[in-house]
PDB file of N, CA and C in Angstrom:
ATOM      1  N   UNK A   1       0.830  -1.169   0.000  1.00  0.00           N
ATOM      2  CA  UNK A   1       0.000   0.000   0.000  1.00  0.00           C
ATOM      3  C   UNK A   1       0.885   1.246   0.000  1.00  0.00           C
ATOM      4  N   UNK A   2       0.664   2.376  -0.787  1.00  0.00           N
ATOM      5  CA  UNK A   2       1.386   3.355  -0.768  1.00  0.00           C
ATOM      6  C   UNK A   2       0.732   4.303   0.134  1.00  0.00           C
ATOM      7  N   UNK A   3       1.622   5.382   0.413  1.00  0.00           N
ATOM      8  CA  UNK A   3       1.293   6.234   1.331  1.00  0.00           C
ATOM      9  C   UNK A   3       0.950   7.551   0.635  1.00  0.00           C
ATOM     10  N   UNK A   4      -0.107   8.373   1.709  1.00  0.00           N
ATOM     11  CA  UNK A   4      -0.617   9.217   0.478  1.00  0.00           C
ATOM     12  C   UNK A   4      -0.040  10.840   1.335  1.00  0.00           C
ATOM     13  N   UNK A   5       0.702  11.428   0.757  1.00  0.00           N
ATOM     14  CA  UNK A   5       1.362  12.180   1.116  1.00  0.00           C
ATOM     15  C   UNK A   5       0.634  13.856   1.182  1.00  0.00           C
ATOM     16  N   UNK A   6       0.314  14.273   2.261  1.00  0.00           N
ATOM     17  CA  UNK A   6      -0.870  15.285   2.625  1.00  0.00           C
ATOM     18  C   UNK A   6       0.365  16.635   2.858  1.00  0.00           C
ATOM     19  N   UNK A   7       1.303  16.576   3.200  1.00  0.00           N
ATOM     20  CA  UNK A   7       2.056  17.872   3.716  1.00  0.00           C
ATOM     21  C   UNK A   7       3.311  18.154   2.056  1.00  0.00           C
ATOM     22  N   UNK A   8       2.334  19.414   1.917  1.00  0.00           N
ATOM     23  CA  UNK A   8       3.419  20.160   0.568  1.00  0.00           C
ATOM     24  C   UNK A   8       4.312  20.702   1.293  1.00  0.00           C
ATOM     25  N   UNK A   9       5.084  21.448   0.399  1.00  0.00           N
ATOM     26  CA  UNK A   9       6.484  22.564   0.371  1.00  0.00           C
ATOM     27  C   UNK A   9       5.813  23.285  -0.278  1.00  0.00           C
ATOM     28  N   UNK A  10       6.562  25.009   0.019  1.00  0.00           N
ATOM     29  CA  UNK A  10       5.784  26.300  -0.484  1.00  0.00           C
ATOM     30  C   UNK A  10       5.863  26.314  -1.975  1.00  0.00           C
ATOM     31  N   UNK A  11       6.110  25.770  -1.962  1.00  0.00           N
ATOM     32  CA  UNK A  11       7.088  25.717  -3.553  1.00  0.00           C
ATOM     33  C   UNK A  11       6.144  25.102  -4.479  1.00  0.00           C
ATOM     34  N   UNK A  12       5.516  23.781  -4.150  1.00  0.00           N
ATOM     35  CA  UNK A  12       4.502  23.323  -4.673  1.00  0.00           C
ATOM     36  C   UNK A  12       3.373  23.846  -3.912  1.00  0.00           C
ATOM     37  N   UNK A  13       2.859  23.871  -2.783  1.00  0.00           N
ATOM     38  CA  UNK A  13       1.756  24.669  -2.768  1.00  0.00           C
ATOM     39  C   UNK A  13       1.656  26.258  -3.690  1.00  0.00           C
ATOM     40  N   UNK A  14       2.722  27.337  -3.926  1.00  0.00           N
ATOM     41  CA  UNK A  14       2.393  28.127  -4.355  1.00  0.00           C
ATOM     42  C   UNK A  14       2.268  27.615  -5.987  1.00  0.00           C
ATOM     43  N   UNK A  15       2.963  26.479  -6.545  1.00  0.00           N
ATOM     44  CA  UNK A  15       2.617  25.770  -8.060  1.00  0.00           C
ATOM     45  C   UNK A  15       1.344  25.580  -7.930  1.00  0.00           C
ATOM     46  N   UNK A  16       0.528  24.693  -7.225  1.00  0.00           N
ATOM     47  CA  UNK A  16      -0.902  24.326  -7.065  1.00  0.00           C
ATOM     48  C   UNK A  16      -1.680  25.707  -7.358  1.00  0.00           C
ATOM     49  N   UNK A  17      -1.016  27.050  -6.448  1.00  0.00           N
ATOM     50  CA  UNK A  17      -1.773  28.042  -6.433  1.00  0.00           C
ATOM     51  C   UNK A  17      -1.925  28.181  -7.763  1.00  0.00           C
ATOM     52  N   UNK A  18      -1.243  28.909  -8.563  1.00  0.00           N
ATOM     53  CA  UNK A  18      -1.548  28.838  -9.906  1.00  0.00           C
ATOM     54  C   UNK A  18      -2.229  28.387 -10.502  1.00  0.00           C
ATOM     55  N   UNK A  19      -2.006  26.870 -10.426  1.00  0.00           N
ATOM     56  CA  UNK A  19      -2.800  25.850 -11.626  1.00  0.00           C
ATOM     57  C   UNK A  19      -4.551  26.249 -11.108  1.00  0.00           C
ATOM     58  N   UNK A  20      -4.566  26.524 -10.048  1.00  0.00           N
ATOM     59  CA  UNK A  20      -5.683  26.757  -9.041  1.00  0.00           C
ATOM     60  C   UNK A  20      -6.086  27.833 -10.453  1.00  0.00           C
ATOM     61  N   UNK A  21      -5.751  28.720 -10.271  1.00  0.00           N
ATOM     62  CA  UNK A  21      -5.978  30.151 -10.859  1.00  0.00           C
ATOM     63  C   UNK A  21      -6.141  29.716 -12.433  1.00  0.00           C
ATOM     64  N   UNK A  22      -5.860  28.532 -12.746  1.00  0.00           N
ATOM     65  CA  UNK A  22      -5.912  28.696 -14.476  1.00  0.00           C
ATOM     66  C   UNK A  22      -6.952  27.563 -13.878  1.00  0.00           C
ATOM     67  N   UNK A  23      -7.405  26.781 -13.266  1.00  0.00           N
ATOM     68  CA  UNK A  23      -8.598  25.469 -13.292  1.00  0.00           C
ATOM     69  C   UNK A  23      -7.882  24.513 -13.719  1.00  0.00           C
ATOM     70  N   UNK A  24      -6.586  24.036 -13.481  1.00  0.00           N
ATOM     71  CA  UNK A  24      -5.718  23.347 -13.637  1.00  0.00           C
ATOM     72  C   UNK A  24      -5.402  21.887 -12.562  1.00  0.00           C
ATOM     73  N   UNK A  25      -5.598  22.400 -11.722  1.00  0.00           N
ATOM     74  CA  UNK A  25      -5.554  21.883 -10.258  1.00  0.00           C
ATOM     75  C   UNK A  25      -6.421  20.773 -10.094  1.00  0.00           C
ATOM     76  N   UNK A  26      -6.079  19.636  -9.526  1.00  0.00           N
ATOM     77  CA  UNK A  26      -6.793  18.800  -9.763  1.00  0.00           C
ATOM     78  C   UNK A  26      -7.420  18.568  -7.730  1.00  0.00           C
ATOM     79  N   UNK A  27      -8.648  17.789  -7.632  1.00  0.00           N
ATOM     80  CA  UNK A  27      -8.990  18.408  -6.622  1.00  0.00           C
ATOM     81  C   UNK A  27      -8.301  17.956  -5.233  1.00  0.00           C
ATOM     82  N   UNK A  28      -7.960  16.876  -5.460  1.00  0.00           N
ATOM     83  CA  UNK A  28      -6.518  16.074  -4.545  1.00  0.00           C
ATOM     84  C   UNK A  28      -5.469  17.525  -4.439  1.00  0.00           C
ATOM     85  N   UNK A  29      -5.061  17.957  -5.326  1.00  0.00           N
ATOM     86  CA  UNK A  29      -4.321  19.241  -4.943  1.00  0.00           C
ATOM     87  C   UNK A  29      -4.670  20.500  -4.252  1.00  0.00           C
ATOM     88  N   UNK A  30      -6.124  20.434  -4.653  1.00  0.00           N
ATOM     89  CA  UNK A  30      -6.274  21.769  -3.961  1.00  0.00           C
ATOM     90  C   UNK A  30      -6.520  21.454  -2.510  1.00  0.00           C
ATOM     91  N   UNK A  31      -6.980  19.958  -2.239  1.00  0.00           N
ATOM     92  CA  UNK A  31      -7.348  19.399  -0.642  1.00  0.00           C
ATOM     93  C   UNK A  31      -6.008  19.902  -0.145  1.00  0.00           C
ATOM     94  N   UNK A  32      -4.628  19.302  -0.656  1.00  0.00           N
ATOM     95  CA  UNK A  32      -2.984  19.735  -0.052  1.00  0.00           C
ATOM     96  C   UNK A  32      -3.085  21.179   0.269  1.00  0.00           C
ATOM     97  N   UNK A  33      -3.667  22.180  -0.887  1.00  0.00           N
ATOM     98  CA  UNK A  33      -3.517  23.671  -0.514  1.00  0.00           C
ATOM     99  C   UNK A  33      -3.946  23.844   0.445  1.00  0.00           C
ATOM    100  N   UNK A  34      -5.295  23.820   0.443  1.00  0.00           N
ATOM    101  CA  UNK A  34      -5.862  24.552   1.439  1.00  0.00           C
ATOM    102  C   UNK A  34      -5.594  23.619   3.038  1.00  0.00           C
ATOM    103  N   UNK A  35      -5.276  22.321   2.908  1.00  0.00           N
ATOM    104  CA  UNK A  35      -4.458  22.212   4.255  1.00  0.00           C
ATOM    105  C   UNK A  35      -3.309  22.810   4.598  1.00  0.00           C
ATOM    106  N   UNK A  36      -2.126  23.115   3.391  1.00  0.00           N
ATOM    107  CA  UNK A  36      -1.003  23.862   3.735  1.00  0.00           C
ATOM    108  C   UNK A  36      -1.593  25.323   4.137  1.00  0.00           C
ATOM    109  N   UNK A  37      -2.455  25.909   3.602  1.00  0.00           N
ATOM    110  CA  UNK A  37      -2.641  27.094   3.705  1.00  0.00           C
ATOM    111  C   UNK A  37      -3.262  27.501   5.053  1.00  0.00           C
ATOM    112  N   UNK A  38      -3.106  26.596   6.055  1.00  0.00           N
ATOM    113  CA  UNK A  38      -4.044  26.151   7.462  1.00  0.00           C
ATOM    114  C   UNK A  38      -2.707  26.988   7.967  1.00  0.00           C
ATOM    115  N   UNK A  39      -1.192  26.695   8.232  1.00  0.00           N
ATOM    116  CA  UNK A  39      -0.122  26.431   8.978  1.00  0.00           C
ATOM    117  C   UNK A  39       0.726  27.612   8.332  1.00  0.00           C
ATOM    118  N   UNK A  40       0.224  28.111   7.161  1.00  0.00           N
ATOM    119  CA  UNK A  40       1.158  28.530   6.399  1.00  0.00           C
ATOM    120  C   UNK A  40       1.444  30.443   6.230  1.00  0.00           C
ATOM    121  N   UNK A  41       1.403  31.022   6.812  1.00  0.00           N
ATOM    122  CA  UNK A  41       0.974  32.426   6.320  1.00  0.00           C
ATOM    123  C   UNK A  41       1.595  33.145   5.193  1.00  0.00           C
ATOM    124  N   UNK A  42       3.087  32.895   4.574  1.00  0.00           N
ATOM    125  CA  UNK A  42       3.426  33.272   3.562  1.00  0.00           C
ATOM    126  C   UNK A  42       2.838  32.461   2.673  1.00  0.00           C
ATOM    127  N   UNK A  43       2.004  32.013   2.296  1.00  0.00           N
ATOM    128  CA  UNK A  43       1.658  31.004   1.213  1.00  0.00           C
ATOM    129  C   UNK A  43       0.293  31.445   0.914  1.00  0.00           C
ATOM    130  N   UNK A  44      -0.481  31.416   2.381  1.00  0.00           N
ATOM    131  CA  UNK A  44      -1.726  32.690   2.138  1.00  0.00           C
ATOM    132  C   UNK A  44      -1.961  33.862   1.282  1.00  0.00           C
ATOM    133  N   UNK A  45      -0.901  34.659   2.279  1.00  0.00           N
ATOM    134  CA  UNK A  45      -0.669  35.912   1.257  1.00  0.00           C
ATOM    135  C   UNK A  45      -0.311  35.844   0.063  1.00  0.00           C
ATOM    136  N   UNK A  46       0.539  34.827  -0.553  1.00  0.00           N
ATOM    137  CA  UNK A  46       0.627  34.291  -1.579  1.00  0.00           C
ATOM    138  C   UNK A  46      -1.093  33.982  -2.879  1.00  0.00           C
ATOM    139  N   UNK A  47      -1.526  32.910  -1.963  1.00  0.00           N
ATOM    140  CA  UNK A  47      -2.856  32.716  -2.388  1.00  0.00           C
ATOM    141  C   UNK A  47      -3.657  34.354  -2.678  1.00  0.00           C
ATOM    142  N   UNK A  48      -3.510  34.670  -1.888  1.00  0.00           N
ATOM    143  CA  UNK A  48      -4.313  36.207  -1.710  1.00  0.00           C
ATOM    144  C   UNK A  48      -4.321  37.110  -2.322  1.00  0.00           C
ATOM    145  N   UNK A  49      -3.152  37.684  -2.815  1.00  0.00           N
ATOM    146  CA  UNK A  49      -2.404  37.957  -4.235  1.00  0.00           C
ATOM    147  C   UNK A  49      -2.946  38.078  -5.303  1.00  0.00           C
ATOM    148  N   UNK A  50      -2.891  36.112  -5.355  1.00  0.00           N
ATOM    149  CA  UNK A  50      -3.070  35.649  -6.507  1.00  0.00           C
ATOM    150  C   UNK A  50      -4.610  35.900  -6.946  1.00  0.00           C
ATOM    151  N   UNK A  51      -5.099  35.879  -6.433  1.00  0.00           N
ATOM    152  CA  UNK A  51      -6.365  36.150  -6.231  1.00  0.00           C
ATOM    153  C   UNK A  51      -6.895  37.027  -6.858  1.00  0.00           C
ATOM    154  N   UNK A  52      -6.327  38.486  -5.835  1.00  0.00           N
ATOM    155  CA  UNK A  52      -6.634  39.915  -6.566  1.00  0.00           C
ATOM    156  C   UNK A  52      -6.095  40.176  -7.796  1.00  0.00           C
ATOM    157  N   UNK A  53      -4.654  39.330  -8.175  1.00  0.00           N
ATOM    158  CA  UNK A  53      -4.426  39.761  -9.703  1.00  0.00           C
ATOM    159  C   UNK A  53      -5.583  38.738 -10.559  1.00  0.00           C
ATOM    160  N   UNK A  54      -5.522  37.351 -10.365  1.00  0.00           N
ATOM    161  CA  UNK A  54      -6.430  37.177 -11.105  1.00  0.00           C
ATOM    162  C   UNK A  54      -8.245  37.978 -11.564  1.00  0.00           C
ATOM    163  N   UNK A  55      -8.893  38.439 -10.356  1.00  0.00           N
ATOM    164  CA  UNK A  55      -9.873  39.687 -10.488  1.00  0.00           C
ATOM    165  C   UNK A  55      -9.904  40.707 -11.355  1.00  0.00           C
ATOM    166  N   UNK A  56      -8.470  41.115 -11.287  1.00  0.00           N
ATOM    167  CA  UNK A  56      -8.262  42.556 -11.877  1.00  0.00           C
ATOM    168  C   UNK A  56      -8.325  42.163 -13.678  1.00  0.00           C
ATOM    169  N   UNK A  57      -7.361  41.001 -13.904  1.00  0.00           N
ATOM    170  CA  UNK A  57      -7.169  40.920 -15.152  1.00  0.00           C
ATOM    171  C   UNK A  57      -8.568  40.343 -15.765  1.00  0.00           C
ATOM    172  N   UNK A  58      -9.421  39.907 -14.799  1.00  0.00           N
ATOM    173  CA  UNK A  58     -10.823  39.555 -15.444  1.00  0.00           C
ATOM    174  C   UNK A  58     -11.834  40.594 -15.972  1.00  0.00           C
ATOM    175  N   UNK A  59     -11.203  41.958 -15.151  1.00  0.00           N
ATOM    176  CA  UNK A  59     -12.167  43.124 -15.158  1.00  0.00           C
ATOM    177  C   UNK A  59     -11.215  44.043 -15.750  1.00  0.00           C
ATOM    178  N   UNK A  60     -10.426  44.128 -16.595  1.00  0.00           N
ATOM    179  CA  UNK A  60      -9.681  44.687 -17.311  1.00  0.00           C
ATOM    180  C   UNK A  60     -10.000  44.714 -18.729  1.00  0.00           C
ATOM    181  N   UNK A  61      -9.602  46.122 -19.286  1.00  0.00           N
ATOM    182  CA  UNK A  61     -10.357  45.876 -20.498  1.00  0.00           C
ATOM    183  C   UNK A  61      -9.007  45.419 -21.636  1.00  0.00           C
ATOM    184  N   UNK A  62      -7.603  44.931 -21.325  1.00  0.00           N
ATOM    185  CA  UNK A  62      -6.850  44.816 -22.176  1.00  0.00           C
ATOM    186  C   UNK A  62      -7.020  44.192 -23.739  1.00  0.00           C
ATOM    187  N   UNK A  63      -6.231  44.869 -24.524  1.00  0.00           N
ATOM    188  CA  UNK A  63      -6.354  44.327 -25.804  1.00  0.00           C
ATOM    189  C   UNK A  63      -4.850  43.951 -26.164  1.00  0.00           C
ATOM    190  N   UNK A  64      -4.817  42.802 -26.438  1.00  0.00           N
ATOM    191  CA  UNK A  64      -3.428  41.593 -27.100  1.00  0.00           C
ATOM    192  C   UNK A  64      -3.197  42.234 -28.329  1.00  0.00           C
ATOM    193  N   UNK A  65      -2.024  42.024 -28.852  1.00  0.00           N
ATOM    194  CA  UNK A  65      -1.242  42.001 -30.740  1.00  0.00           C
ATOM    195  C   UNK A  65      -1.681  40.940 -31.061  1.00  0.00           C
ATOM    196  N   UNK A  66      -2.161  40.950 -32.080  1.00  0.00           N
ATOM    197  CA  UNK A  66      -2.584  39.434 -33.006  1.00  0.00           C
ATOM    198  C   UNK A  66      -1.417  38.822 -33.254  1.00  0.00           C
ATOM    199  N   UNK A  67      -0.977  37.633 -33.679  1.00  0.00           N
ATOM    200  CA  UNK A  67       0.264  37.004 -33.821  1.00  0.00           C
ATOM    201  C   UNK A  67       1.157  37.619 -35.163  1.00  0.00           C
ATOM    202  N   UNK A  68      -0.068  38.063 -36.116  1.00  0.00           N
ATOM    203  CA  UNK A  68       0.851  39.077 -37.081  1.00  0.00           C
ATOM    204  C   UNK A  68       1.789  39.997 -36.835  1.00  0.00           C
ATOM    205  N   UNK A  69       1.216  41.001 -35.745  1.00  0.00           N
ATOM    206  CA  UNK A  69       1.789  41.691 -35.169  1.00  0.00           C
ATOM    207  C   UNK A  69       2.878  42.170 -34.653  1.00  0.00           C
ATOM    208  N   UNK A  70       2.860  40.769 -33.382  1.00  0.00           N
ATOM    209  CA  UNK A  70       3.854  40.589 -32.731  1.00  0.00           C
ATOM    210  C   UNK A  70       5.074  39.800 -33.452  1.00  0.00           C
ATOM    211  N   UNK A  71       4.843  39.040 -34.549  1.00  0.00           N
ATOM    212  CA  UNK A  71       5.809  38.811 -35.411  1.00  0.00           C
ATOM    213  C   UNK A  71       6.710  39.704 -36.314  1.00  0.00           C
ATOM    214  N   UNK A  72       5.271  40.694 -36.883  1.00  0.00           N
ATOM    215  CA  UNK A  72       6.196  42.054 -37.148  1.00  0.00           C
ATOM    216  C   UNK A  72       7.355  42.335 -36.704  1.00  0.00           C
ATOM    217  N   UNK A  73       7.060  42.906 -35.390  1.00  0.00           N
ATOM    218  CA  UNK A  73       7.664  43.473 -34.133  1.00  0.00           C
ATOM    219  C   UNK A  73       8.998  42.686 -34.096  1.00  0.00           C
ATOM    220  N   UNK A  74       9.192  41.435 -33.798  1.00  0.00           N
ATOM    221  CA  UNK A  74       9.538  40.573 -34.153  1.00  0.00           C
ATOM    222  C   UNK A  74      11.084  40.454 -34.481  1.00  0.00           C
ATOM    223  N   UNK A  75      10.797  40.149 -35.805  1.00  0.00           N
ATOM    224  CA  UNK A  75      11.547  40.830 -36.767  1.00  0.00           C
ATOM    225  C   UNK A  75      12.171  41.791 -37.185  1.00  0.00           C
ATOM    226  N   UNK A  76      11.415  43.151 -37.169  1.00  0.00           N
ATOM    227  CA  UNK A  76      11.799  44.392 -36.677  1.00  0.00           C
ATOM    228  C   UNK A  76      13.016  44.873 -36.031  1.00  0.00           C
ATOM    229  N   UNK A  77      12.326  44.122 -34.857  1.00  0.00           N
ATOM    230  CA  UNK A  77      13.651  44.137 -33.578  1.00  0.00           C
ATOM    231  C   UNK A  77      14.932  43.426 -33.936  1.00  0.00           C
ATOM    232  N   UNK A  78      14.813  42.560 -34.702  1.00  0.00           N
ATOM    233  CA  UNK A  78      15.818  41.382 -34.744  1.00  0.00           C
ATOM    234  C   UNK A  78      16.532  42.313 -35.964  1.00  0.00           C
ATOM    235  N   UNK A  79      15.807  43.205 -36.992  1.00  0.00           N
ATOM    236  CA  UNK A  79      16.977  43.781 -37.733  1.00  0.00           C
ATOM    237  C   UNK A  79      17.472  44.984 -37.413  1.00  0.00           C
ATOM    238  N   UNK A  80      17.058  45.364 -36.403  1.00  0.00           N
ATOM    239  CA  UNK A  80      17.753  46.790 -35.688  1.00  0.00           C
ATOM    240  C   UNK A  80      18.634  45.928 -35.239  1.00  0.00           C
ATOM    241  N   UNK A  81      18.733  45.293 -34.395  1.00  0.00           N
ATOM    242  CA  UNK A  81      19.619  44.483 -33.439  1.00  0.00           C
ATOM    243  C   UNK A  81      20.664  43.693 -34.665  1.00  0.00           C
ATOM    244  N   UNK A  82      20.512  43.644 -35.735  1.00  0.00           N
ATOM    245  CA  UNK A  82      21.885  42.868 -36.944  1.00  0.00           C
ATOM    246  C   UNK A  82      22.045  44.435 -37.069  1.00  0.00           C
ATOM    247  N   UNK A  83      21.536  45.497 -37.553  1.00  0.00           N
ATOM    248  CA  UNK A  83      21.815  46.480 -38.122  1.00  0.00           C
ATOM    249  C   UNK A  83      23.045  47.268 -37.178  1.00  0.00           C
ATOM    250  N   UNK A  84      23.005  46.853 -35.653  1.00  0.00           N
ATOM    251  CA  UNK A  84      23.872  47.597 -34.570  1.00  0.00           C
ATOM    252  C   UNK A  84      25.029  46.978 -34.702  1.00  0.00           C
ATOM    253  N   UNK A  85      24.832  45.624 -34.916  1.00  0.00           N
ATOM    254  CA  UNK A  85      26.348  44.895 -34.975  1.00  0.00           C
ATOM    255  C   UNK A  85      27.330  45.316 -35.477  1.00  0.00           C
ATOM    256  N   UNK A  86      28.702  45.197 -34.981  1.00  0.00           N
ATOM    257  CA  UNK A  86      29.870  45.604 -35.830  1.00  0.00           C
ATOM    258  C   UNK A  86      30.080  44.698 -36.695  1.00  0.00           C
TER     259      UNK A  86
END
């Protein structure tokens, strides 16, 4: 019988946090979080954070470069940057 291992490191609890934040997290993981997050107070605030940035960027009105774009750009950059070379 294997043993089922309940106590994370911040390290992976704050990884979980994330995946948490994208719906990634599977629910065995988030049971580990929120027990680490019992004992834990930098990991909280961590969680907590994460939280409010995820909110903000939901209620944000940002607009992305289409991949054309940013390929432009791209490129662009890459011949200024040959053009500087000696």
């Amino acid at each position: 019988m294997s043993k089922v291992k309940i106590i994370m490191s911040c390290d992976e609890a704050n990884h979980t946090c994330d995946k948490t934040q994208y719906k990634e997290a599977s629910f065995w993981e988030k049971v580990k979080l929120n027990i680490h997050l019992i004992y834990c107070r930098a990991c909280r605030d961590y969680t907590k954070n994460n939280t409010k940035l995820t909110k903000k960027i939901k209620v944000s009105k940002i607009e992305c470069l289409d991949k054309q774009c940013k390929e432009k750009m791209k490129r662009d950059f890459e011949k200024v940057l040959e053009d500087q070379k000696f």
